[in-house]
Protein backbone atom coordinates (compact mmCIF):
# COMPACT_ATOMS: atom_id res chain seq x y z
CA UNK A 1 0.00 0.00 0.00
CA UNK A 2 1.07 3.75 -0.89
CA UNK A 3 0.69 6.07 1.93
CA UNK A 4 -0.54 9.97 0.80
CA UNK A 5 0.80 12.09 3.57
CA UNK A 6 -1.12 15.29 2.91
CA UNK A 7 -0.01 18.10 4.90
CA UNK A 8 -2.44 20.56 6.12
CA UNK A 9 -2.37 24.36 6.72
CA UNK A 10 -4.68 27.16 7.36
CA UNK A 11 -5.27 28.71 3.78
CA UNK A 12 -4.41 25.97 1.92
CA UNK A 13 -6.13 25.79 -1.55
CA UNK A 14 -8.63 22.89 -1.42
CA UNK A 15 -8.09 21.57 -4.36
CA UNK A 16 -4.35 21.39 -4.39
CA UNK A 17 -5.10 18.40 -2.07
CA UNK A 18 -8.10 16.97 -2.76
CA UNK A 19 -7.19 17.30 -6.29
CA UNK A 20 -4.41 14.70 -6.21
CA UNK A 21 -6.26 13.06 -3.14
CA UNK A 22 -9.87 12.09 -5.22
CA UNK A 23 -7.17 10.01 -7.98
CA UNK A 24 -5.36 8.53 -5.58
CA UNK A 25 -8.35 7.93 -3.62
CA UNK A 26 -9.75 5.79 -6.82
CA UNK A 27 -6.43 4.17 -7.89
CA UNK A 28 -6.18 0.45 -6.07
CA UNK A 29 -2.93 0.57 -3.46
CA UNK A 30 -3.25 3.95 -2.22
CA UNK A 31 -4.12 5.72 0.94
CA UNK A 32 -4.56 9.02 1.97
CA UNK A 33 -4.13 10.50 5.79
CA UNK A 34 -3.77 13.94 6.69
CA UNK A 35 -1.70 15.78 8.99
CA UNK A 36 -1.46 19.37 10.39
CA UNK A 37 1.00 20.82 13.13
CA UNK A 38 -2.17 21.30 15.32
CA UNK A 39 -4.52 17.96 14.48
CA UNK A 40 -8.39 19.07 14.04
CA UNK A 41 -10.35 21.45 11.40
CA UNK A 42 -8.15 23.32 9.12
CA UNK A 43 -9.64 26.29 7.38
CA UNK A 44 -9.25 26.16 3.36
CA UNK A 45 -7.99 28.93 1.55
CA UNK A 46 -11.95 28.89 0.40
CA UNK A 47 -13.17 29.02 3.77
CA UNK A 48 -14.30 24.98 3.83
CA UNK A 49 -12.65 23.31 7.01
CA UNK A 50 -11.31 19.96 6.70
CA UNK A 51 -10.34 17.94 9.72
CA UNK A 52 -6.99 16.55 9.87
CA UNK A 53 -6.81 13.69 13.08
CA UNK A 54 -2.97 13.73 12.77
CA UNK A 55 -0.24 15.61 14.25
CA UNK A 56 3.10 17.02 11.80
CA UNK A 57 5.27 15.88 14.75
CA UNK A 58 4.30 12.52 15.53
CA UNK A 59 4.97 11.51 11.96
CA UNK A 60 7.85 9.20 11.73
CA UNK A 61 7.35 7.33 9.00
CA UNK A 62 5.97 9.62 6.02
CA UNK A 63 5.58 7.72 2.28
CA UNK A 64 4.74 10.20 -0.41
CA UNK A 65 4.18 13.33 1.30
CA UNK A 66 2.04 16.21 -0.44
CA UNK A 67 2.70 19.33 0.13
CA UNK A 68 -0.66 21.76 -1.60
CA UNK A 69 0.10 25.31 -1.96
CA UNK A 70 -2.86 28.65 -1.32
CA UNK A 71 -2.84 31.56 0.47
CA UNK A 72 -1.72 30.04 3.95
CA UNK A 73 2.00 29.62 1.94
CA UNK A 74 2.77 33.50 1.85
CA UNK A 75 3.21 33.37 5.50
CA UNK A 76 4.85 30.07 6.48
CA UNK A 77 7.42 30.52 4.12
CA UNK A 78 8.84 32.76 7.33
CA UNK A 79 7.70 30.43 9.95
CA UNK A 80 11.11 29.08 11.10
CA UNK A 81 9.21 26.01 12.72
CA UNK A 82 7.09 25.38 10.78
CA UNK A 83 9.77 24.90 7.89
CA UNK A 84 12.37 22.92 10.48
CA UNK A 85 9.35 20.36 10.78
CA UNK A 86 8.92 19.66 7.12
CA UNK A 87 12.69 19.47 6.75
CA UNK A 88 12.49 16.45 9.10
CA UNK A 89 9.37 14.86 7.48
CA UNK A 90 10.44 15.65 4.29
CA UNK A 91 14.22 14.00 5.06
CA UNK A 92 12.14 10.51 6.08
CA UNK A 93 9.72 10.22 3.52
CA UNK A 94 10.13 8.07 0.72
CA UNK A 95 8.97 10.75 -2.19
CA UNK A 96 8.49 14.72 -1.68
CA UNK A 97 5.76 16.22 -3.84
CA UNK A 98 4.12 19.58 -4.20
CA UNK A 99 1.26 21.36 -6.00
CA UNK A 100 1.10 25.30 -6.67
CA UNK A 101 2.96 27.19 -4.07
CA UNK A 102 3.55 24.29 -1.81
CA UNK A 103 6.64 24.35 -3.94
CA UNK A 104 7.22 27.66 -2.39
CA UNK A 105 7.30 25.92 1.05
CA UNK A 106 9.94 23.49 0.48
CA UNK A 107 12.39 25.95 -1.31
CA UNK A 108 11.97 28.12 1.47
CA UNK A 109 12.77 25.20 3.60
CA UNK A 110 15.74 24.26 1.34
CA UNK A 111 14.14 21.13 0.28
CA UNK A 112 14.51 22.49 -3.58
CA UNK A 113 17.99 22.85 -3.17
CA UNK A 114 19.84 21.45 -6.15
CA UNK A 115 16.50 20.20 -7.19
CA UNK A 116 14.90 20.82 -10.65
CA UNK A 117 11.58 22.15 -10.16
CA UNK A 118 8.24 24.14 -10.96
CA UNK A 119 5.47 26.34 -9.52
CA UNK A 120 1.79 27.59 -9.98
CA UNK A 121 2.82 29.87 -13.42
CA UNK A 122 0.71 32.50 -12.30
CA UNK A 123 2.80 32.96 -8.43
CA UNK A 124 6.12 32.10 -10.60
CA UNK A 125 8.13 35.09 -10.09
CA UNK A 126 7.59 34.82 -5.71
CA UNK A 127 7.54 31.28 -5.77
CA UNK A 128 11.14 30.98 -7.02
CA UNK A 129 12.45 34.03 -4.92
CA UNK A 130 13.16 30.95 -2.39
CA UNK A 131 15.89 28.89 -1.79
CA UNK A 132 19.28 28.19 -3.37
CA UNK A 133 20.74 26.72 -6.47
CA UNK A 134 17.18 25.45 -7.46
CA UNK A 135 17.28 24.56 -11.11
CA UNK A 136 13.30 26.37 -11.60
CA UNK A 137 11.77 25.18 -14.73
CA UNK A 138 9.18 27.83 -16.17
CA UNK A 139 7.82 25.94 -19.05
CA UNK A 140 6.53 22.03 -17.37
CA UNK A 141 3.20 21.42 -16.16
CA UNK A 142 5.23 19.32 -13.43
CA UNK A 143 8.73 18.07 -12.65
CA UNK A 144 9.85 14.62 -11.49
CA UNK A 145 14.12 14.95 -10.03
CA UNK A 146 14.16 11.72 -8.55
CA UNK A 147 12.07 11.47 -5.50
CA UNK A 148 11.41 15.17 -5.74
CA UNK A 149 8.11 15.95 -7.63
CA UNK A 150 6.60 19.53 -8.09
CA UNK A 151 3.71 21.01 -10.07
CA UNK A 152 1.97 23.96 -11.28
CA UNK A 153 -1.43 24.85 -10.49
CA UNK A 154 -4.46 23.09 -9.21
CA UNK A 155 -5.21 20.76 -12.55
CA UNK A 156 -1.36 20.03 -12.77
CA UNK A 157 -1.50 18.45 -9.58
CA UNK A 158 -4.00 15.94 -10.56
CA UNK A 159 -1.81 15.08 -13.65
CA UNK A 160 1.16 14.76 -11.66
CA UNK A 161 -0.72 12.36 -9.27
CA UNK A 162 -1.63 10.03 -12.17
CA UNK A 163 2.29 10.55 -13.47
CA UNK A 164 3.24 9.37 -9.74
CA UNK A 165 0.56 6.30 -9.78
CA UNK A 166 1.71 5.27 -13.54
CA UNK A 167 5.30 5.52 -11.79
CA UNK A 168 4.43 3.57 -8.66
CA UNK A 169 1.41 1.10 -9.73
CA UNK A 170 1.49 1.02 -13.36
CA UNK A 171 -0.61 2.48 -16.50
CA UNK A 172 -3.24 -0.08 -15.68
CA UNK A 173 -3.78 1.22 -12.31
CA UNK A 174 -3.46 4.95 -13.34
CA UNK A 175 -5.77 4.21 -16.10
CA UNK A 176 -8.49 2.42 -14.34
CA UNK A 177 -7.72 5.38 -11.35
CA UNK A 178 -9.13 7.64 -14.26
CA UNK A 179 -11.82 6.38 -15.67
CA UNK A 180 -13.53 5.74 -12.71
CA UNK A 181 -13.04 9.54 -12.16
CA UNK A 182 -14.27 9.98 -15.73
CA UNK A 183 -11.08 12.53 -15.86
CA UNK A 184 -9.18 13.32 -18.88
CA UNK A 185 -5.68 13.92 -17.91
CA UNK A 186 -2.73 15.93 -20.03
CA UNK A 187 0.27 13.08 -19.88
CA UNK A 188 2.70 14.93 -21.19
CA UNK A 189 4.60 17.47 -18.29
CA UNK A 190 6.28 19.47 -21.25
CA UNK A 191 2.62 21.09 -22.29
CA UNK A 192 1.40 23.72 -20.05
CA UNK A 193 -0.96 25.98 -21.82
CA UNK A 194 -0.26 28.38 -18.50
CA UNK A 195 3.54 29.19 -19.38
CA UNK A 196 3.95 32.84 -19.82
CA UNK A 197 4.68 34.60 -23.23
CA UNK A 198 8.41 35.21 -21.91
CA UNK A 199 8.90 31.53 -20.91
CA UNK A 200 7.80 29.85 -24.41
């Protein structure tokens, strides 16, 4: 079984997670549980609380940890603890991904470092004002650098789920994972109709 670790903030966007989370949700050998540094409801970017039962901290074991992006990033990317906590999950867990902004988060944390990666097109310019010797790719719809995946915004974050459950389970599984979300996904990260004039 594939764990989901999503990670939780106040004014995260909604469907950065649940975005990813309703695939994986429908593709056979994964699982999604949800963490927060304080466990109970966290408020949504869109103002829908979702409850997350798990504490950041007593996470020792993280699988494929998801990091969503929304407003909630344009703070934390100061919070010094906040940041020295994902540092340690991120360091244990098997794959680090991100959606939007989230990849905002783990530059600032140095996570990115000597990472390729990408960000939400339209937050480009702050998202990559973080971290060091980040190799920032303007033009993908998402990146995979080994166990390091980002994306762009909300929709790219469901196509780099099914990328990641083609690259874990299979096309059968990823397929099947689709069509019982009747979703039509864009397979290839090179085409993001989203890239700016000055990035084609």
């Amino acid at each position: 079984m594939n764990r989901v670790d999503v990670l939780l903030f106040d004014g995260f966007e909604l469907l950065d997670a649940f975005g990813p989370v309703e695939l994986f949700s429908l593709a056979d050998g994964f699982e999604c549980v949800f963490h927060a540094v304080t466990p109970g409801p966290v408020r949504s970017s869109q103002g829908v609380e979702v409850v997350a039962p798990n504490r950041l901290s007593a996470l020792r074991d993280p699988d494929i940890l998801l990091v969503p992006g929304g407003k909630g990033t344009r703070w934390l990317v100061s919070n010094g603890d906040f940041l020295d906590e994902l540092v340690r999950v991120a360091a244990l867990a098997s794959m680090v991904t991100s959606v939007c902004t989230g990849s905002a988060l783990l530059a600032a944390a140095g996570i990115l470092d000597g990472h390729r990666a990408t960000s939400n097109k339209m937050a480009f310019e702050w998202a990559t004002s973080f971290g060091e010797e980040i190799d920032w790719d303007a033009r993908s719809r998402w990146v995979e650098d080994g166990r390091v995946w980002t994306s762009s915004g909300i929709s790219a974050g469901i196509d780099m789920a099914y990328a990641l459950i083609r690259n874990l389970a299979g096309d059968t599984v990823a397929a099947e994972a689709a069509r019982r979300g009747e979703l039509i996904v864009q397979t290839n990260a090179d085409a993001d109709p989203f890239v700016a004039d000055d990035h084609s």
